[in-house]
N, C-alpha and C. Protein backbone atom coordinates (compact mmCIF):
# COMPACT_ATOMS: atom_id res chain seq x y z
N UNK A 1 21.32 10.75 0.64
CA UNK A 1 20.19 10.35 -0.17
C UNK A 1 20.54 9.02 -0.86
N UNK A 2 19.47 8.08 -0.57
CA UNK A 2 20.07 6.88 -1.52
C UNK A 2 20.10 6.97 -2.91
N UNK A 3 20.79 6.12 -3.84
CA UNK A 3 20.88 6.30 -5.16
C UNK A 3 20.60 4.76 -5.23
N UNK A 4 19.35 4.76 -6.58
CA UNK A 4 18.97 3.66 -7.26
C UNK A 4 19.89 2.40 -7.71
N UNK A 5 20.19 1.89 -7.30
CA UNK A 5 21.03 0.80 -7.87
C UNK A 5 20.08 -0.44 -8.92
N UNK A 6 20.80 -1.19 -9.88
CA UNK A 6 20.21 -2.48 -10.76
C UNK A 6 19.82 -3.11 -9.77
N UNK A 7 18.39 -3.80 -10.01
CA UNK A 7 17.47 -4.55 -8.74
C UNK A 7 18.54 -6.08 -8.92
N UNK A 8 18.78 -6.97 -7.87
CA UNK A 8 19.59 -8.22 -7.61
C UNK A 8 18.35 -9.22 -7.07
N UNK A 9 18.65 -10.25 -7.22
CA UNK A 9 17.79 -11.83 -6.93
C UNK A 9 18.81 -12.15 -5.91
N UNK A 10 17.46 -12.39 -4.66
CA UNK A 10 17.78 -12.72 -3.69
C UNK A 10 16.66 -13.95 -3.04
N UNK A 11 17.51 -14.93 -2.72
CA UNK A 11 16.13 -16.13 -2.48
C UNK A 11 15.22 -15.88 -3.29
N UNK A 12 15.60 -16.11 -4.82
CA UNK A 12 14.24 -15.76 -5.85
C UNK A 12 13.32 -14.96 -6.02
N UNK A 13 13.95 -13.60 -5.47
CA UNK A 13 13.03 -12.63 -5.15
C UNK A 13 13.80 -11.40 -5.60
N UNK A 14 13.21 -10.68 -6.79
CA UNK A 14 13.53 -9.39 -6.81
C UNK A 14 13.64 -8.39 -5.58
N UNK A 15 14.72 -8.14 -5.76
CA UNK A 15 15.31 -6.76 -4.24
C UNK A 15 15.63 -5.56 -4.73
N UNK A 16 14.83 -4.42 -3.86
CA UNK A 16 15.45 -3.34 -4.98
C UNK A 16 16.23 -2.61 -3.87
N UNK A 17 17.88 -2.42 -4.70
CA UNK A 17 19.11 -2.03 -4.45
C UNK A 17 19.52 -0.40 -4.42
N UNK A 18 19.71 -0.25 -2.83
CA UNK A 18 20.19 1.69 -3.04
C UNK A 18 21.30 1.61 -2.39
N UNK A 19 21.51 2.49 -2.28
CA UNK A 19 23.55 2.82 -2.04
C UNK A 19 23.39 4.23 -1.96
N UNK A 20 24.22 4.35 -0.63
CA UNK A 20 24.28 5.90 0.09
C UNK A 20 25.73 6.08 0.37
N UNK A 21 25.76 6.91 -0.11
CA UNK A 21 27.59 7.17 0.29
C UNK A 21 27.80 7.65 1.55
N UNK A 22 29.14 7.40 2.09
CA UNK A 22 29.71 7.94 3.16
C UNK A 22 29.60 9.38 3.17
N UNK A 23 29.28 9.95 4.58
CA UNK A 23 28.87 11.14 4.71
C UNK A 23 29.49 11.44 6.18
N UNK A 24 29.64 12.91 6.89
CA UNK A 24 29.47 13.41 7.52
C UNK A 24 29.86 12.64 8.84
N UNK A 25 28.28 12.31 9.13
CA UNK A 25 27.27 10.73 10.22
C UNK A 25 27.41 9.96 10.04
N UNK A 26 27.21 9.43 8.83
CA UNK A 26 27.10 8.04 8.40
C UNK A 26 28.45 7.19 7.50
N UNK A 27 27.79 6.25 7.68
CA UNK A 27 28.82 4.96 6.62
C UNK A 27 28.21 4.98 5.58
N UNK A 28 29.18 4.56 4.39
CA UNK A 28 28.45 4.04 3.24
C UNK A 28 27.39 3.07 3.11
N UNK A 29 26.76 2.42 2.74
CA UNK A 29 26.31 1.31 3.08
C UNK A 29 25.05 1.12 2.00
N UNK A 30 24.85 -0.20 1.50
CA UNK A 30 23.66 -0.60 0.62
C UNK A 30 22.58 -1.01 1.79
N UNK A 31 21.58 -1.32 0.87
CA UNK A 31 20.48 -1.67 1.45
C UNK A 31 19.55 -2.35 0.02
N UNK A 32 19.00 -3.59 0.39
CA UNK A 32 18.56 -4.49 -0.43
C UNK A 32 16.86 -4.68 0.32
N UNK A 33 15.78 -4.28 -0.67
CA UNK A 33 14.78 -3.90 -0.31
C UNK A 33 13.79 -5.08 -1.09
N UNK A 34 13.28 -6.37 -0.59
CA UNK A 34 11.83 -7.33 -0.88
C UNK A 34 11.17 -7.86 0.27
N UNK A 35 10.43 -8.04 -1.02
CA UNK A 35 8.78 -8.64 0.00
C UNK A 35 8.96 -10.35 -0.11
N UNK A 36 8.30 -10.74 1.41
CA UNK A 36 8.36 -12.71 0.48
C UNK A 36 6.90 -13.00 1.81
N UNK A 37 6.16 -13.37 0.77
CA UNK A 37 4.69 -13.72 1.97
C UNK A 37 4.42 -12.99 2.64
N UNK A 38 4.40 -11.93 2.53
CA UNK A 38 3.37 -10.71 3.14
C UNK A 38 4.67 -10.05 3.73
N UNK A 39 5.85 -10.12 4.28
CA UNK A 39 6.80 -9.76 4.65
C UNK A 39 7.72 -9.32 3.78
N UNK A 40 8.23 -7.86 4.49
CA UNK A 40 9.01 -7.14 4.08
C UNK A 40 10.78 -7.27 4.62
N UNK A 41 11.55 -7.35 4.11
CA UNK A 41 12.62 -7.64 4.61
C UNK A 41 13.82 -6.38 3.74
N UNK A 42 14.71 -5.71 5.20
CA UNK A 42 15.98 -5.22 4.45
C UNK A 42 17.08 -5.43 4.83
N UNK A 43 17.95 -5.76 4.03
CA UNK A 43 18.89 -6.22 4.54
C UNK A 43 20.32 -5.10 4.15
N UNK A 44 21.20 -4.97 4.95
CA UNK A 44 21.68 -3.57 4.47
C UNK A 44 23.25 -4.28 4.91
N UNK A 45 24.17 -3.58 4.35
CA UNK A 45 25.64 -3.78 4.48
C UNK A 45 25.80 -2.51 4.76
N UNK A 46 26.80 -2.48 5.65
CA UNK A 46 27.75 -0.75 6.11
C UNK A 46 29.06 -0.88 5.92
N UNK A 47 29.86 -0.24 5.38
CA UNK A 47 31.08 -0.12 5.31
C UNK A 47 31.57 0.86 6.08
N UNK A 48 31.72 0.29 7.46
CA UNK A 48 32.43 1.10 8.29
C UNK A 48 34.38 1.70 7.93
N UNK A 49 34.83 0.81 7.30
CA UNK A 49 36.01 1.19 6.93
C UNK A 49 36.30 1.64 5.28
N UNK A 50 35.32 2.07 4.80
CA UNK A 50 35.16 2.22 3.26
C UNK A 50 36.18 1.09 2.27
N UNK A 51 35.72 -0.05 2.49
CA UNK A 51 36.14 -1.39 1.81
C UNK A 51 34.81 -1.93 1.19
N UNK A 52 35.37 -2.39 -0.27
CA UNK A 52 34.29 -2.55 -0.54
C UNK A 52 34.39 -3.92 -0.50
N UNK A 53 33.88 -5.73 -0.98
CA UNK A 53 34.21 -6.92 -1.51
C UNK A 53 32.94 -7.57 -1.95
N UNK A 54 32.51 -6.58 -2.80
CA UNK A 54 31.31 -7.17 -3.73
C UNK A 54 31.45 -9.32 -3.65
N UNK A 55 32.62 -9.60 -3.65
CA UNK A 55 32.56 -11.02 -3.85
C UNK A 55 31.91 -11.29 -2.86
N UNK A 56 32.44 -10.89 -1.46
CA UNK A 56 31.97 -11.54 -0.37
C UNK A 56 30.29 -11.31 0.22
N UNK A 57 30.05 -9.93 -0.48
CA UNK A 57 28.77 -9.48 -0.30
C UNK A 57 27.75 -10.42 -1.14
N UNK A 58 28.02 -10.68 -2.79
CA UNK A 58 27.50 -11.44 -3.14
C UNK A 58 26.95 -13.13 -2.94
N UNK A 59 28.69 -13.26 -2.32
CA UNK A 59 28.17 -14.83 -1.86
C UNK A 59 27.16 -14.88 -0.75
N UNK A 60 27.59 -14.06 0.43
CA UNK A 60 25.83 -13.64 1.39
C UNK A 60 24.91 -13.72 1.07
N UNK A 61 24.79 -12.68 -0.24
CA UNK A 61 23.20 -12.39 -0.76
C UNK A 61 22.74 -13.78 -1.20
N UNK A 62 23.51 -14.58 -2.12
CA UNK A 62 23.45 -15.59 -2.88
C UNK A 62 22.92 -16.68 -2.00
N UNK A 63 23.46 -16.67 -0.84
CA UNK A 63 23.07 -17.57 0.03
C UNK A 63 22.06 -17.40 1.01
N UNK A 64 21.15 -16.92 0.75
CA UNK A 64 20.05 -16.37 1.64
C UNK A 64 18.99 -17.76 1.10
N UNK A 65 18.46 -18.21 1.65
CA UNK A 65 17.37 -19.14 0.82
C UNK A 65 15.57 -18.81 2.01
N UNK A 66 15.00 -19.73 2.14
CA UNK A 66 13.28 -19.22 2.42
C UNK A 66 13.03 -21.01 2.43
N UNK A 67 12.57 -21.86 2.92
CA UNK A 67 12.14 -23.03 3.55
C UNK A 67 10.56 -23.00 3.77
């Protein structure tokens, strides 16, 4: 089940943030949930090896931009 995470700015756009823990089936993995011009976009990280590097995840997110 995902769990609510603090919403993050992404290309100037509120994203709303869930996080599912490693399970069973699955990987851990976030998922970052906005809209930009009628489009919906998610963008999700998996932690296949349960590592986390918020730095490196952030600089990604950070660097997303819209033209």
């Amino acid at each position: 089940m995902d769990q609510p995470q603090p919403d993050v700015i992404i290309a100037g756009t509120v994203a709303i943030h869930t996080r599912s823990p490693r399970g069973r089936q699955v990987f851990a993995n976030d998922h970052f949930h906005f809209t930009r011009d009628g489009q919906m976009f998610v963008i999700t990280i998996l932690r296949a090896v349960d590592k986390e590097d918020w730095g490196l995840y952030n600089r990604f997110l950070q660097s997303l931009t819209f033209e």
